[in-house]
C-alpha atoms as a PDB file:
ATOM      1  CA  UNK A   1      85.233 114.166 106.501  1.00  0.00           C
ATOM      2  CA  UNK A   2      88.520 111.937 106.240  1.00  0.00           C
ATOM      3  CA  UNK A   3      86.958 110.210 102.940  1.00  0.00           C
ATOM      4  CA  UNK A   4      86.359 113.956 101.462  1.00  0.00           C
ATOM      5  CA  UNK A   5      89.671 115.014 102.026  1.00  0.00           C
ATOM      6  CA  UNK A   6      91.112 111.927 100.602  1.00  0.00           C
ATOM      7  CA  UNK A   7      88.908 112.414  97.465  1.00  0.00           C
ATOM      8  CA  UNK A   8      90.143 115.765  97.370  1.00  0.00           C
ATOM      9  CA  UNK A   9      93.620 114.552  97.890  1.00  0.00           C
ATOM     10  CA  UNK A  10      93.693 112.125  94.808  1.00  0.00           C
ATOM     11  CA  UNK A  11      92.962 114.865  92.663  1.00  0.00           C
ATOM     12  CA  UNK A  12      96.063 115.679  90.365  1.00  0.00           C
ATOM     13  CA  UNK A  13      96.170 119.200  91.531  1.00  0.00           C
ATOM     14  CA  UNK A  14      96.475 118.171  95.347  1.00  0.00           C
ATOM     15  CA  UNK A  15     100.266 117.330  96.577  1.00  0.00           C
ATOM     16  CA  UNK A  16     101.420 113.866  96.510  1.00  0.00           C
ATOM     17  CA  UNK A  17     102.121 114.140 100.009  1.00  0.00           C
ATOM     18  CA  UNK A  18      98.505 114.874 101.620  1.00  0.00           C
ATOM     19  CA  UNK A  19      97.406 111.945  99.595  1.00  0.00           C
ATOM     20  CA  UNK A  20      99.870 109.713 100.888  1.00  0.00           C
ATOM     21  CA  UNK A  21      99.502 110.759 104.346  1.00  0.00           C
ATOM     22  CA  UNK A  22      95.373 110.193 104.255  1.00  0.00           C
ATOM     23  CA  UNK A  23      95.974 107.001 102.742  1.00  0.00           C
ATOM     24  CA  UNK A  24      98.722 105.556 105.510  1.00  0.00           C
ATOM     25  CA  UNK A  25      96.310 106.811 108.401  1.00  0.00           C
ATOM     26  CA  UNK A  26      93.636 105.205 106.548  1.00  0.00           C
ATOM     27  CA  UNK A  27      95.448 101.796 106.101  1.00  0.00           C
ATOM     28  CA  UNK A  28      96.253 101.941 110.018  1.00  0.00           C
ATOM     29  CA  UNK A  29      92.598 102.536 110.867  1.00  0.00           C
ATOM     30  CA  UNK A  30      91.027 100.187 108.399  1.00  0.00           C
ATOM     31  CA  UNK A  31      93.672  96.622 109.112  1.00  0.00           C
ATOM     32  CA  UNK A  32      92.073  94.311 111.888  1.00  0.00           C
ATOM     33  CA  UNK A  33      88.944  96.518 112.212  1.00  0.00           C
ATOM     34  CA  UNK A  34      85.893  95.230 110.362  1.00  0.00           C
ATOM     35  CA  UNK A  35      83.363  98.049 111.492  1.00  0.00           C
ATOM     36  CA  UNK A  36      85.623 100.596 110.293  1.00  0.00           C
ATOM     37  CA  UNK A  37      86.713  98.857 106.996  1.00  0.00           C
ATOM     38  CA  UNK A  38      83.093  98.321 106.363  1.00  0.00           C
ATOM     39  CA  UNK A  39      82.321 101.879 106.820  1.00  0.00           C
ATOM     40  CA  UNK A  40      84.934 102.948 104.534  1.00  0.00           C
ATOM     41  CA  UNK A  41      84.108 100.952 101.708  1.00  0.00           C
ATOM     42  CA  UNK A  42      80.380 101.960 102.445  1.00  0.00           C
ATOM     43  CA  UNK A  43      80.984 105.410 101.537  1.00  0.00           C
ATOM     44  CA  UNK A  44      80.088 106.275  98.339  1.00  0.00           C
ATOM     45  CA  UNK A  45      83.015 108.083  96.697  1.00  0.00           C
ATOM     46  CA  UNK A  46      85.449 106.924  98.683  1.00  0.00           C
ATOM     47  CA  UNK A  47      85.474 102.741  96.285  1.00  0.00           C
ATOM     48  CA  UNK A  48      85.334 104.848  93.091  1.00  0.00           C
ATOM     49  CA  UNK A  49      88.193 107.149  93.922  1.00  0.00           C
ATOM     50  CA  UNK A  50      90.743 104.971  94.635  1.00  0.00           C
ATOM     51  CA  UNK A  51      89.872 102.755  91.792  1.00  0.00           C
ATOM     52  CA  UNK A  52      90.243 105.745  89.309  1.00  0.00           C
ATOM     53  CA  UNK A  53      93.251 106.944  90.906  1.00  0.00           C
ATOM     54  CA  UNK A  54      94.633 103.252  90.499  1.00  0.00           C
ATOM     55  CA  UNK A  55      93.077 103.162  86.747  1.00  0.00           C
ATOM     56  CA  UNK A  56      95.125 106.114  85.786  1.00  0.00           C
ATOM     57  CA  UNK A  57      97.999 105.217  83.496  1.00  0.00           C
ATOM     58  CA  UNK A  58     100.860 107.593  84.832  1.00  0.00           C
ATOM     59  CA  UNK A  59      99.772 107.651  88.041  1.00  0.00           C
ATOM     60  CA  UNK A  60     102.521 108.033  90.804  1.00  0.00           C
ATOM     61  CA  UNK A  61     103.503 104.141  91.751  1.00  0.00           C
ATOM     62  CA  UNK A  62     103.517 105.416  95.860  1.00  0.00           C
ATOM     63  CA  UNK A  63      99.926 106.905  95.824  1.00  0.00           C
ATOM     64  CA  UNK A  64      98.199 103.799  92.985  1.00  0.00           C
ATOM     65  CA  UNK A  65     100.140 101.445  95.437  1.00  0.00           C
ATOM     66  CA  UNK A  66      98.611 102.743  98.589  1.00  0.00           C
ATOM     67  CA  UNK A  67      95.541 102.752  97.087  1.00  0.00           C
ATOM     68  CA  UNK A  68      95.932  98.986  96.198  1.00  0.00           C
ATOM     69  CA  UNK A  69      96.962  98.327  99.966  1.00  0.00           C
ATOM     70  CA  UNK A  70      94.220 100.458 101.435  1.00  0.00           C
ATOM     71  CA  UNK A  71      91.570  98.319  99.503  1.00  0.00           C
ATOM     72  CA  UNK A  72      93.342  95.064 100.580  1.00  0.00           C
ATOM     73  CA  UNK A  73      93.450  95.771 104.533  1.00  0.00           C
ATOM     74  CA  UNK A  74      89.772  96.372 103.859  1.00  0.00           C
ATOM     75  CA  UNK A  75      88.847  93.147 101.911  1.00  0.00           C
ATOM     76  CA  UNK A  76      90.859  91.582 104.728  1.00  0.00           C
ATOM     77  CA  UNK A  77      89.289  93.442 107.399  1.00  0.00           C
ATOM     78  CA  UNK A  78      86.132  92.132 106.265  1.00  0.00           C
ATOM     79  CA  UNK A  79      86.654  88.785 105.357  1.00  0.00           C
ATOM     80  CA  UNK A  80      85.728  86.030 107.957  1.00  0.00           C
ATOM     81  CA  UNK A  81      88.449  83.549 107.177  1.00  0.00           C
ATOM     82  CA  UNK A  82      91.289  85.935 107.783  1.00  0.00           C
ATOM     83  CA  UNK A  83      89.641  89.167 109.635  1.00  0.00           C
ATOM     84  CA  UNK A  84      88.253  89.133 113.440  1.00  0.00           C
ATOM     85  CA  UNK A  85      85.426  87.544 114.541  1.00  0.00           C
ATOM     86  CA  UNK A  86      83.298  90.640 113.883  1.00  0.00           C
ATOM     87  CA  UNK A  87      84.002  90.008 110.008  1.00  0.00           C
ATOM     88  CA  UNK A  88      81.990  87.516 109.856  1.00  0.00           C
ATOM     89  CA  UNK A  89      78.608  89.233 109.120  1.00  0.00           C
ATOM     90  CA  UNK A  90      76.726  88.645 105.719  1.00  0.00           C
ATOM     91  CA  UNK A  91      77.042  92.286 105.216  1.00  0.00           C
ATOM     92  CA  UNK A  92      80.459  92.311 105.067  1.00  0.00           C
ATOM     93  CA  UNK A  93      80.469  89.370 102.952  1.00  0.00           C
ATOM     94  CA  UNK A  94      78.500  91.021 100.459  1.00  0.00           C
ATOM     95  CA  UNK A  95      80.655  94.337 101.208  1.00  0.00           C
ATOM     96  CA  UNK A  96      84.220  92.135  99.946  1.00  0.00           C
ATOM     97  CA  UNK A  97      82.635  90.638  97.177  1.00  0.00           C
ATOM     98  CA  UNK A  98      81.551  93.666  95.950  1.00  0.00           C
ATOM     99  CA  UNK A  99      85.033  95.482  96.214  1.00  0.00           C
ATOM    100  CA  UNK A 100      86.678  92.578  94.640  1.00  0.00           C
ATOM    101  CA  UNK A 101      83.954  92.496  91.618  1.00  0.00           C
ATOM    102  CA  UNK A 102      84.815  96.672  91.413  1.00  0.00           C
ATOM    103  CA  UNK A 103      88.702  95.915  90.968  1.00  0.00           C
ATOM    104  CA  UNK A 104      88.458  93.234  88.710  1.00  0.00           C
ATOM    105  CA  UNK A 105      86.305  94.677  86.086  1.00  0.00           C
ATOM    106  CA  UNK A 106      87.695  98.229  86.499  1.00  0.00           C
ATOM    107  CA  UNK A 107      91.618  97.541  86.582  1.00  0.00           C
ATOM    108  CA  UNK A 108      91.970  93.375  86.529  1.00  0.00           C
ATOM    109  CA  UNK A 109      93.405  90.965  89.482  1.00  0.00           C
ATOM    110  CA  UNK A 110      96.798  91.122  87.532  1.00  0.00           C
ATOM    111  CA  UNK A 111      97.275  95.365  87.283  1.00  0.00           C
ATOM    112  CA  UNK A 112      95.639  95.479  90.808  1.00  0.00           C
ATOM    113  CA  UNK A 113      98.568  93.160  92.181  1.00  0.00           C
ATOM    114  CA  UNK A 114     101.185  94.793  90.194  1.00  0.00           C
ATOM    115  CA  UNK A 115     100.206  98.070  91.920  1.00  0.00           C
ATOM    116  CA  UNK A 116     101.108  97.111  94.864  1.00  0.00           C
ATOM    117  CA  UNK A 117     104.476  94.577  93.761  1.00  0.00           C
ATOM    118  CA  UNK A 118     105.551  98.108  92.295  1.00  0.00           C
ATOM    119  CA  UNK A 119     104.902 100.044  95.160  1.00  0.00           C
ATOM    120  CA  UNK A 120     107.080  97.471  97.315  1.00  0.00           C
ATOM    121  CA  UNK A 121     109.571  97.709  94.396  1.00  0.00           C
ATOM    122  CA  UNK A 122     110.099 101.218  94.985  1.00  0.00           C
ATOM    123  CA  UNK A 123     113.473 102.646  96.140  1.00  0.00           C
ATOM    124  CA  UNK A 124     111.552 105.103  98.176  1.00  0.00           C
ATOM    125  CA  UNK A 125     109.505 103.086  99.708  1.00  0.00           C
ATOM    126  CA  UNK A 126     112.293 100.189 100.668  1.00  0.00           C
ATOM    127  CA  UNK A 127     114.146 103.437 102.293  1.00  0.00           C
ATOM    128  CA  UNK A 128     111.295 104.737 104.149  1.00  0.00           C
ATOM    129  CA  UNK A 129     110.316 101.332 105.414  1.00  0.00           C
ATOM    130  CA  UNK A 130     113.896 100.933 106.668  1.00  0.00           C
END
């Protein structure tokens, strides 16, 4: 249900907001949890999604950046050199590797980082970090 209603929330008629709040509850359930990374990334829509969202040329820096993030606490959920000892399955080996061949061919290494450089560059997000 939480991966519908985030599909539904990166739509550009949803608010902003109700994206941005599915994707920070998201991020705190996906970092240092394999199992639930794994199952996120699993999901059908829920890969494609983000990466379109992040693909879109005017899209709002907070929600592409987030989406960036989200996709990053899952790569490093899963990975076995920097995730728990859980992470260390084949499947979520092959899970990573997957994600990471989705983002580069879709959006590139470089415009994936600069999502989230921009995101951290944001006025709005330095003040609601504070």
């Amino acid at each position: 249900r939480c991966v519908d209603a985030l599909v539904a929330a990166l739509t550009p008629d949803a608010h902003p907001l109700y994206a941005l709040a599915l994707l920070r509850l998201l991020l705190v359930w996906t970092r240092d949890a394999p199992q639930i990374a794994e199952a996120f990334i699993s999901i059908t829509p829920s890969v494609p999604a983000l990466v379109d969202k992040m693909a879109e040329p005017h899209a709002d820096v907070h929600i592409a950046g987030h989406c960036a993030a989200l996709l990053a606490s899952c790569m490093l959920a899963t990975d076995p050199q920097t995730g728990s000892a859980a992470a260390t399955s084949a499947e979520n080996t092959r899970s990573r590797d997957v994600l990471l061949k989705i983002i580069t061919r879709r959006i590139g290494l470089q415009a994936y980082t600069a999502l989230w450089e921009a995101l951290m560059q944001s006025p709005r997000f330095a003040n609601a970090e504070q």
